[in-house]
C-alpha atoms as a PDB file:
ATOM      1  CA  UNK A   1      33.281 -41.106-102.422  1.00  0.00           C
ATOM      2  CA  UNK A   2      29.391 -41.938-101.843  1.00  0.00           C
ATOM      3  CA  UNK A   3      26.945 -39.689-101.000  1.00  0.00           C
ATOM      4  CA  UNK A   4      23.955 -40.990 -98.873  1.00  0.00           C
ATOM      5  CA  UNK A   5      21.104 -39.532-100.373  1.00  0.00           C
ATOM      6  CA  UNK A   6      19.012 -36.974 -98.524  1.00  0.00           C
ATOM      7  CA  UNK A   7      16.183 -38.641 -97.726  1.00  0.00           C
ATOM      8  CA  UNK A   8      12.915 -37.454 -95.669  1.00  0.00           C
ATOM      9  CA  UNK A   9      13.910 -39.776 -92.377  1.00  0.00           C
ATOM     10  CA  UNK A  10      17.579 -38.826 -92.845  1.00  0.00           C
ATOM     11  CA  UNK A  11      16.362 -35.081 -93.095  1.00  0.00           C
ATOM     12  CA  UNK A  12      13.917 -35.157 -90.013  1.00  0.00           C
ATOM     13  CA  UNK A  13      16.499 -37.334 -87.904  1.00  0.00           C
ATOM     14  CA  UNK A  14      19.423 -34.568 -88.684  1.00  0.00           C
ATOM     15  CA  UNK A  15      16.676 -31.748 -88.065  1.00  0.00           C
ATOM     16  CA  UNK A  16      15.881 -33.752 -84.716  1.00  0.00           C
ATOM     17  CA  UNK A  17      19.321 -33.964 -83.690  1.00  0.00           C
ATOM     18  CA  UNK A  18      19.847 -29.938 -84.710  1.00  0.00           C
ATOM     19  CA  UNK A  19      16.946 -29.269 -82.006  1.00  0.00           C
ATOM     20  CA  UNK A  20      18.290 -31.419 -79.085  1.00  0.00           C
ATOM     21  CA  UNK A  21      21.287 -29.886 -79.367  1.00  0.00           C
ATOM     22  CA  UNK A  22      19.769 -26.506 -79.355  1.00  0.00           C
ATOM     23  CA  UNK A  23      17.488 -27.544 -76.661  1.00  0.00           C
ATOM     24  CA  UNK A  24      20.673 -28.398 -74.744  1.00  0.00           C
ATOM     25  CA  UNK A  25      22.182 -24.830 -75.001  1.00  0.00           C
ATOM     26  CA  UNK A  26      19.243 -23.345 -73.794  1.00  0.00           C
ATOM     27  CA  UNK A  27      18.039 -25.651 -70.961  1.00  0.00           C
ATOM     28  CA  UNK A  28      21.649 -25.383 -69.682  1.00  0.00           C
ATOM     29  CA  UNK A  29      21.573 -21.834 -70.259  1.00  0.00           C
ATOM     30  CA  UNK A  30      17.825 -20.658 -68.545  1.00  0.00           C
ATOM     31  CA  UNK A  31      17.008 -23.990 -66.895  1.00  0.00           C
ATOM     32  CA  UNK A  32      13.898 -26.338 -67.035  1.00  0.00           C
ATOM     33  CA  UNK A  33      11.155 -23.400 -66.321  1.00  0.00           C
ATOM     34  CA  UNK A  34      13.067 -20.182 -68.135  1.00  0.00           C
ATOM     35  CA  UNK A  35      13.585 -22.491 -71.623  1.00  0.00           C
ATOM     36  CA  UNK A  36      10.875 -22.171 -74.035  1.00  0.00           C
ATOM     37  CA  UNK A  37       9.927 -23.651 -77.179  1.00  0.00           C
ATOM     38  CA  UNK A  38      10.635 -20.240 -79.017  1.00  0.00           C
ATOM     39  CA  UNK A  39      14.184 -19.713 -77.915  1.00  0.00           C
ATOM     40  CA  UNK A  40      15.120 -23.591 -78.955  1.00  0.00           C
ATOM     41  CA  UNK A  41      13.736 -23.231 -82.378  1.00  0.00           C
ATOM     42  CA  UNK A  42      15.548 -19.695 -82.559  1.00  0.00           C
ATOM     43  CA  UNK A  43      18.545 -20.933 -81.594  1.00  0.00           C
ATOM     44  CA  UNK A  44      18.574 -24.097 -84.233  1.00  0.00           C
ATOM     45  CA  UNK A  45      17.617 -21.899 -86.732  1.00  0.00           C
ATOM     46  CA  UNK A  46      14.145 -23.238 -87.272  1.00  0.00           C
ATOM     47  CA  UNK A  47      10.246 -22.515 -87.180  1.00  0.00           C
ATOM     48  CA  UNK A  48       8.377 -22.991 -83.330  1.00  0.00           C
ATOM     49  CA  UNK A  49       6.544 -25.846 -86.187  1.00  0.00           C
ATOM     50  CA  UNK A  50       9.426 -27.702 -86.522  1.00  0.00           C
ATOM     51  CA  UNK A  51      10.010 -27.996 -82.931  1.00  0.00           C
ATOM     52  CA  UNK A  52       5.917 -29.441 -82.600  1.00  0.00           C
ATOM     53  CA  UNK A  53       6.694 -31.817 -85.405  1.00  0.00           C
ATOM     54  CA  UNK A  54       9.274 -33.676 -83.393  1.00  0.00           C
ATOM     55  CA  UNK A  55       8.270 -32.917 -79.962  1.00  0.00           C
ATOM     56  CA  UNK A  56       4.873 -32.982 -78.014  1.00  0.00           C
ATOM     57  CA  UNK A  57       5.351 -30.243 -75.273  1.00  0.00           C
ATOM     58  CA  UNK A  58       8.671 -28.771 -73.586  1.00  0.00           C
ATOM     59  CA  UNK A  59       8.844 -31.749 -71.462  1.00  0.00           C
ATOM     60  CA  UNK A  60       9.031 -34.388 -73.943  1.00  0.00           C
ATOM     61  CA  UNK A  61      11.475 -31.853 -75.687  1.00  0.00           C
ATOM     62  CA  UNK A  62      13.795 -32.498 -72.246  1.00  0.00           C
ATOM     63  CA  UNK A  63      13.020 -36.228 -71.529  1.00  0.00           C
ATOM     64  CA  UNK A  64      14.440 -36.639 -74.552  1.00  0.00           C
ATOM     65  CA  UNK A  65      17.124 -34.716 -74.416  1.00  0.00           C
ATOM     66  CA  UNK A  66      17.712 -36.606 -71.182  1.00  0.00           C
ATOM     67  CA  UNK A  67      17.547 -40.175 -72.441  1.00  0.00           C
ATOM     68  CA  UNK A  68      19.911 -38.982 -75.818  1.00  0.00           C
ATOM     69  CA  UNK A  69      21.872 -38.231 -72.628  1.00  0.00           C
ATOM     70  CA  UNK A  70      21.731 -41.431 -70.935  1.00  0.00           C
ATOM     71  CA  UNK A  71      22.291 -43.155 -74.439  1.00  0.00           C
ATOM     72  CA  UNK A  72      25.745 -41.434 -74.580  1.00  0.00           C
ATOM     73  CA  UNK A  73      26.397 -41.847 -71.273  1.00  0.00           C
ATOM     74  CA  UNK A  74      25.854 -45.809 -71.277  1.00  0.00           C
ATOM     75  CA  UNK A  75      28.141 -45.978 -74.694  1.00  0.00           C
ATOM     76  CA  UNK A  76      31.055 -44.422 -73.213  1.00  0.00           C
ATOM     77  CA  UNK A  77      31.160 -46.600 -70.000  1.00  0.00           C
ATOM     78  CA  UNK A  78      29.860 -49.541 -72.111  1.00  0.00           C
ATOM     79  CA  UNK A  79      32.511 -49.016 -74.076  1.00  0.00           C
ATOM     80  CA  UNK A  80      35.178 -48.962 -70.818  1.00  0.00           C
ATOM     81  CA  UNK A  81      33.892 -52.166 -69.740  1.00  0.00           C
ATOM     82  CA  UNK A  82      34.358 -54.097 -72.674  1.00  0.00           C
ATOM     83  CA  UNK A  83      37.864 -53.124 -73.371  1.00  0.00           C
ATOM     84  CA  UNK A  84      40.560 -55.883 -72.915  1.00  0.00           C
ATOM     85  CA  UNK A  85      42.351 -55.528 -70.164  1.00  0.00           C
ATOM     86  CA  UNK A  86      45.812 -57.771 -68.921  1.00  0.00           C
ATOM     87  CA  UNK A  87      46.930 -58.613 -65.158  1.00  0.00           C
ATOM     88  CA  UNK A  88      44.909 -56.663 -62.716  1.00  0.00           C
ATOM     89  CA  UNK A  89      41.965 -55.739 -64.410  1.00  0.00           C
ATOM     90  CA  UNK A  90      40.678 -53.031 -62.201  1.00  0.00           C
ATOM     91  CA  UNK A  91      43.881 -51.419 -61.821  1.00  0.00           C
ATOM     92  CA  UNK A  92      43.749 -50.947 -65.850  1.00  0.00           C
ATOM     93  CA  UNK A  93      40.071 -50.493 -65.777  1.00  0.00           C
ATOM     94  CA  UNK A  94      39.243 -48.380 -63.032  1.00  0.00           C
ATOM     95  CA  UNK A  95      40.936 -45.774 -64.078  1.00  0.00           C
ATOM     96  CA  UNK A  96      39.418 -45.448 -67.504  1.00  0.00           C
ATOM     97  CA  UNK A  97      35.898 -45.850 -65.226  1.00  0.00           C
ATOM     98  CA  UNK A  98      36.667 -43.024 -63.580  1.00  0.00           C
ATOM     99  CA  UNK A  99      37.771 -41.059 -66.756  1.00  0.00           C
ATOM    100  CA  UNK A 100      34.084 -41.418 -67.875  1.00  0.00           C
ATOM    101  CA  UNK A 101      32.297 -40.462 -64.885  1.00  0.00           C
ATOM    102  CA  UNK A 102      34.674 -37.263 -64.361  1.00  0.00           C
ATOM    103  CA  UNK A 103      33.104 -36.372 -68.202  1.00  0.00           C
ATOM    104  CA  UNK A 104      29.730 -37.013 -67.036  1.00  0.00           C
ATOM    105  CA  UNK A 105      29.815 -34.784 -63.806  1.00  0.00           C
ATOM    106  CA  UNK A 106      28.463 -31.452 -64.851  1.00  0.00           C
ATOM    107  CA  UNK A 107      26.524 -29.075 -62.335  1.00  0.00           C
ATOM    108  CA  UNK A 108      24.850 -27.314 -64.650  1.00  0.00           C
ATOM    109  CA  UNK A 109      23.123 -30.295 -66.052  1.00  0.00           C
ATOM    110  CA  UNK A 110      22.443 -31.693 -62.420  1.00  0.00           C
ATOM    111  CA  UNK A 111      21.088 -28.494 -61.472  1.00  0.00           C
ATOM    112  CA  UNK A 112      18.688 -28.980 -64.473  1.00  0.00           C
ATOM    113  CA  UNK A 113      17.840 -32.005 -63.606  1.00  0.00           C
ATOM    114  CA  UNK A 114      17.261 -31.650 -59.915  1.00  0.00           C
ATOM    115  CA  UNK A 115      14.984 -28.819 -61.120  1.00  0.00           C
ATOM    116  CA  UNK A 116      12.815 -30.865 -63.591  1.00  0.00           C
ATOM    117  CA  UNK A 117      12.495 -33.759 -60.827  1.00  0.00           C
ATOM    118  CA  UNK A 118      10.719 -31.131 -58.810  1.00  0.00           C
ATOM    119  CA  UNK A 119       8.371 -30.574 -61.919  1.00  0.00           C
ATOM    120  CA  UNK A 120       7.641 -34.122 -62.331  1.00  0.00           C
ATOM    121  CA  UNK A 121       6.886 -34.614 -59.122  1.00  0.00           C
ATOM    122  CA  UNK A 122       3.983 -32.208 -59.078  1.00  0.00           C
ATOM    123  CA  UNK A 123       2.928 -32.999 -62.352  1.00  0.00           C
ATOM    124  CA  UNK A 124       2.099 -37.163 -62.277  1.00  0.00           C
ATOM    125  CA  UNK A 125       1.959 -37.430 -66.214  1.00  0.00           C
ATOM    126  CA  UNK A 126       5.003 -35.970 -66.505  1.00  0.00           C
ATOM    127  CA  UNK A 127       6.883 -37.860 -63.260  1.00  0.00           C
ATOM    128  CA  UNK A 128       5.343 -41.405 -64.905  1.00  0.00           C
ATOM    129  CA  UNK A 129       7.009 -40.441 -68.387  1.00  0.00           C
ATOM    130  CA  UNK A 130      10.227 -39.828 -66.451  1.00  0.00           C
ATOM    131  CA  UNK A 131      10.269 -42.881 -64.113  1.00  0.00           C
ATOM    132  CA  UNK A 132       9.465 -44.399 -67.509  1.00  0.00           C
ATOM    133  CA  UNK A 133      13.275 -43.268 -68.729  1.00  0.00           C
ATOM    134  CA  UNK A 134      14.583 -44.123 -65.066  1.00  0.00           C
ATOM    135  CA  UNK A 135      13.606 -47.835 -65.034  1.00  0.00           C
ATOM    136  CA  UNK A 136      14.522 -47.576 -68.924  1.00  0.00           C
ATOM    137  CA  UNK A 137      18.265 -46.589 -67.786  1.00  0.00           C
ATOM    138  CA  UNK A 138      18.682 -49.305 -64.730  1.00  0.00           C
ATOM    139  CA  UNK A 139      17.505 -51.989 -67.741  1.00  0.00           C
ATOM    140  CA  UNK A 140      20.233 -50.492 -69.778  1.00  0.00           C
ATOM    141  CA  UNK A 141      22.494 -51.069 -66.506  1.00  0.00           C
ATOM    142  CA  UNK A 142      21.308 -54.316 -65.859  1.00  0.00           C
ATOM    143  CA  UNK A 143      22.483 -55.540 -69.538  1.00  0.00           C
ATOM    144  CA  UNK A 144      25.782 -53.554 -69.254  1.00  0.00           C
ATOM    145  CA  UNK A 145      26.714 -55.307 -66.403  1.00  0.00           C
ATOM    146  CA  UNK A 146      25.696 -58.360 -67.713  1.00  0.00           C
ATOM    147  CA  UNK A 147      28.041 -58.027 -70.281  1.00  0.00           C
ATOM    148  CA  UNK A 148      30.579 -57.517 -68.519  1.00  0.00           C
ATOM    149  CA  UNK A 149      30.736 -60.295 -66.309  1.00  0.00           C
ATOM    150  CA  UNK A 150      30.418 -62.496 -69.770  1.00  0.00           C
ATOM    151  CA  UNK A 151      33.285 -60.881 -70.982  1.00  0.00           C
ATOM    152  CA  UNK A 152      35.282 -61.623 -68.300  1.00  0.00           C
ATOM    153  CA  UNK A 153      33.720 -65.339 -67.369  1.00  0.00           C
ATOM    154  CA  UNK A 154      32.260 -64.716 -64.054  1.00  0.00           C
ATOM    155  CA  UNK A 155      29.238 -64.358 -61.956  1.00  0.00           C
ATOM    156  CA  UNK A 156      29.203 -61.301 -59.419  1.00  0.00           C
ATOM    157  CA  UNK A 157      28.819 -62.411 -55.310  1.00  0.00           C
ATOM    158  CA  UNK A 158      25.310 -60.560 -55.545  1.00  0.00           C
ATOM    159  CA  UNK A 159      22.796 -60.160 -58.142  1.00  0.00           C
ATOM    160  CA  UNK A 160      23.159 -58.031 -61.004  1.00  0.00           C
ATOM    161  CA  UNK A 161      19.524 -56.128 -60.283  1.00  0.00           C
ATOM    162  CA  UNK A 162      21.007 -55.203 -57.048  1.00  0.00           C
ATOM    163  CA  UNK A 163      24.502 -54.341 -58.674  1.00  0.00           C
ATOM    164  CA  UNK A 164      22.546 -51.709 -61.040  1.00  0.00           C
ATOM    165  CA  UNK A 165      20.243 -49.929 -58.380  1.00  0.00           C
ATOM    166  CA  UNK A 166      23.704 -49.387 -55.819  1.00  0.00           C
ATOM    167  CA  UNK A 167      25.835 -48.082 -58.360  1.00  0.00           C
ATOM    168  CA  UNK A 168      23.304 -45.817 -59.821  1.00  0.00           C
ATOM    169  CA  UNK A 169      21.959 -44.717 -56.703  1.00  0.00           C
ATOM    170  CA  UNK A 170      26.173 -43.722 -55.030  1.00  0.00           C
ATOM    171  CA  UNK A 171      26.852 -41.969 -58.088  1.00  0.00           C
ATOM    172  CA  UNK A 172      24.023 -40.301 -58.564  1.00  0.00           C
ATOM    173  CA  UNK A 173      24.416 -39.321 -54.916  1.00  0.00           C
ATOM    174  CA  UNK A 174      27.860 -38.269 -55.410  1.00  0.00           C
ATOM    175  CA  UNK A 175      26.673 -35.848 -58.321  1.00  0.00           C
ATOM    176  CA  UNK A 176      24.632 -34.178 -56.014  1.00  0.00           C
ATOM    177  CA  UNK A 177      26.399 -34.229 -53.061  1.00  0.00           C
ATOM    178  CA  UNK A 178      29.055 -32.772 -55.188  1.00  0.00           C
ATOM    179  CA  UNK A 179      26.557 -29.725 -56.541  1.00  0.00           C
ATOM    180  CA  UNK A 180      26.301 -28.416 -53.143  1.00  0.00           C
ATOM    181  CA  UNK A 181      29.966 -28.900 -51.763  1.00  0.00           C
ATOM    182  CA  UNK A 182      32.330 -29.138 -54.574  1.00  0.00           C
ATOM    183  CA  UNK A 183      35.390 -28.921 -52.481  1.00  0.00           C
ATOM    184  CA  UNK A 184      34.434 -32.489 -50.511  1.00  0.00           C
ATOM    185  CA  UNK A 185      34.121 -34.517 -53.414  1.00  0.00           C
ATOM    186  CA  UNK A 186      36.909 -35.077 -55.421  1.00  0.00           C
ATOM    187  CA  UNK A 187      38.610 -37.478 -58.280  1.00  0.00           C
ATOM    188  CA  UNK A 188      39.940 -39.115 -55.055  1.00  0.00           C
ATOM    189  CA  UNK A 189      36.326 -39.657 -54.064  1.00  0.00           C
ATOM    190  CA  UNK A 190      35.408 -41.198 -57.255  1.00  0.00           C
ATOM    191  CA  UNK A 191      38.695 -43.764 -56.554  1.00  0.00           C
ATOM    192  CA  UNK A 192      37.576 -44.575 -53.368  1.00  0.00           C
ATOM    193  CA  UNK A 193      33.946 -45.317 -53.914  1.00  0.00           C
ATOM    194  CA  UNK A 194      34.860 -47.142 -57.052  1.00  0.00           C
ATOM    195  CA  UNK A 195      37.362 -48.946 -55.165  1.00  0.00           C
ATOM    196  CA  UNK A 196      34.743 -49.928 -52.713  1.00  0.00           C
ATOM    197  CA  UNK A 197      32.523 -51.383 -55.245  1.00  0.00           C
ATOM    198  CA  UNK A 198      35.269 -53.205 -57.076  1.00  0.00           C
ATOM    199  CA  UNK A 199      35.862 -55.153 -53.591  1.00  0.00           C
ATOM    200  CA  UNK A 200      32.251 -55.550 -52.417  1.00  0.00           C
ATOM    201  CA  UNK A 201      31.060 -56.551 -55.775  1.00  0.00           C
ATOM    202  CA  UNK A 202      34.148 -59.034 -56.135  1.00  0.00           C
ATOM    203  CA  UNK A 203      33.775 -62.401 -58.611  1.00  0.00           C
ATOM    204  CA  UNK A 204      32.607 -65.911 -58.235  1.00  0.00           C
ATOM    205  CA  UNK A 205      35.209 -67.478 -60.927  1.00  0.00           C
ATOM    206  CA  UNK A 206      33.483 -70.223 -63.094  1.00  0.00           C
ATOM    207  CA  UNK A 207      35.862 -72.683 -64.433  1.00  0.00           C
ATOM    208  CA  UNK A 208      39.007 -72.202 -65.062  1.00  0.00           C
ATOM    209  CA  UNK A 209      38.770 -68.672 -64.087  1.00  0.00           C
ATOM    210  CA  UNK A 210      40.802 -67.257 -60.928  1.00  0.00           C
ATOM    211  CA  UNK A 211      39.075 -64.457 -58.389  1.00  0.00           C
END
């Protein structure tokens, strides 16, 4: 068996790690404006130091949590995408979408992140940093997409900017539409709206490739 040594970057990337997932235990727990820099360095064990030497301020402590979310996030349905798939591919695919947008829906986190919106919004350093990690995320869905029409040799009837910023913008409605009125928005809602897309989106078939 080999051992990876413990070295310095290995040490502050594993002690960074240790405080974003404190920081996500306690943001979850008392929210964007209850949270404070003493409670996430109690909880992972650490000095208030340790939390300064990796993070800024609180609010670089949650965009970052935030974007280690949207990193995840974007593996998992990366992932989905580029998984071979036989016959019909969205009747083998869209379920497994679906699978990884059920995981992602969680109203405590959109609660948090409704609240810190509000923050940034009053606070223009702060909103540019996080419309910084936005635009950084709809790249991210740009490429993804991308991808995915490579992988299955065709072009999409519109383009893929326009792809990214409608999908992101009816899920993310969904996920709050769902925070205030559970009971209307189902798994059957997540079907039909990713139904809808698969259709409107459709596929221009290059070559040798049938729609």
């Amino acid at each position: 068996m080999t051992i990876e040594p413990l070295t310095p970057a290995r040490r502050r990337e594993m002690t960074r790690r240790h405080l974003l997932e404190a920081a996500a235990v306690v943001f979850a727990r008392d929210g964007f404006h209850g949270a404070s820099l003493d409670d996430v360095a109690a909880t992972a064990g650490f000095t208030k130091g340790a939390v300064y030497s990796n993070f800024k301020s609180k609010e670089d402590l949650f965009l970052a949590l935030f974007d280690d979310r949207l990193v995840r996030e974007a593996a998992d349905m990366q992932q989905v995408l580029r998984d071979p798939v036989e016959g019909d591919g969205r009747v083998e695919q869209l379920p497994r979408v679906q699978g990884v947008i059920e995981r992602l829906w969680d109203d405590d986190w959109t609660a948090l992140y409704l609240e810190f919106v509000l923050y940034a919004k009053r606070n223009p350093a702060v909103r540019e940093k996080l419309a910084a990690t936005v635009r950084h995320e709809y790249e991210n869905t740009i490429r993804m997409l991308e991808g995915t029409y490579a992988a299955i040799d065709g072009t999409p009837n519109f383009p893929v900017p326009v792809l990214a910023k409608v999908s992101t913008a009816m899920f993310e409605g969904l996920m709050l539409y769902r925070f205030i009125d559970p009971a209307s928005y189902t798994q059957e809602t997540i079907t039909e709206v990713l139904t809808f897309l698969y259709d409107t989106i459709g596929v221009n078939p290059r070559d040798g490739v049938e729609e």
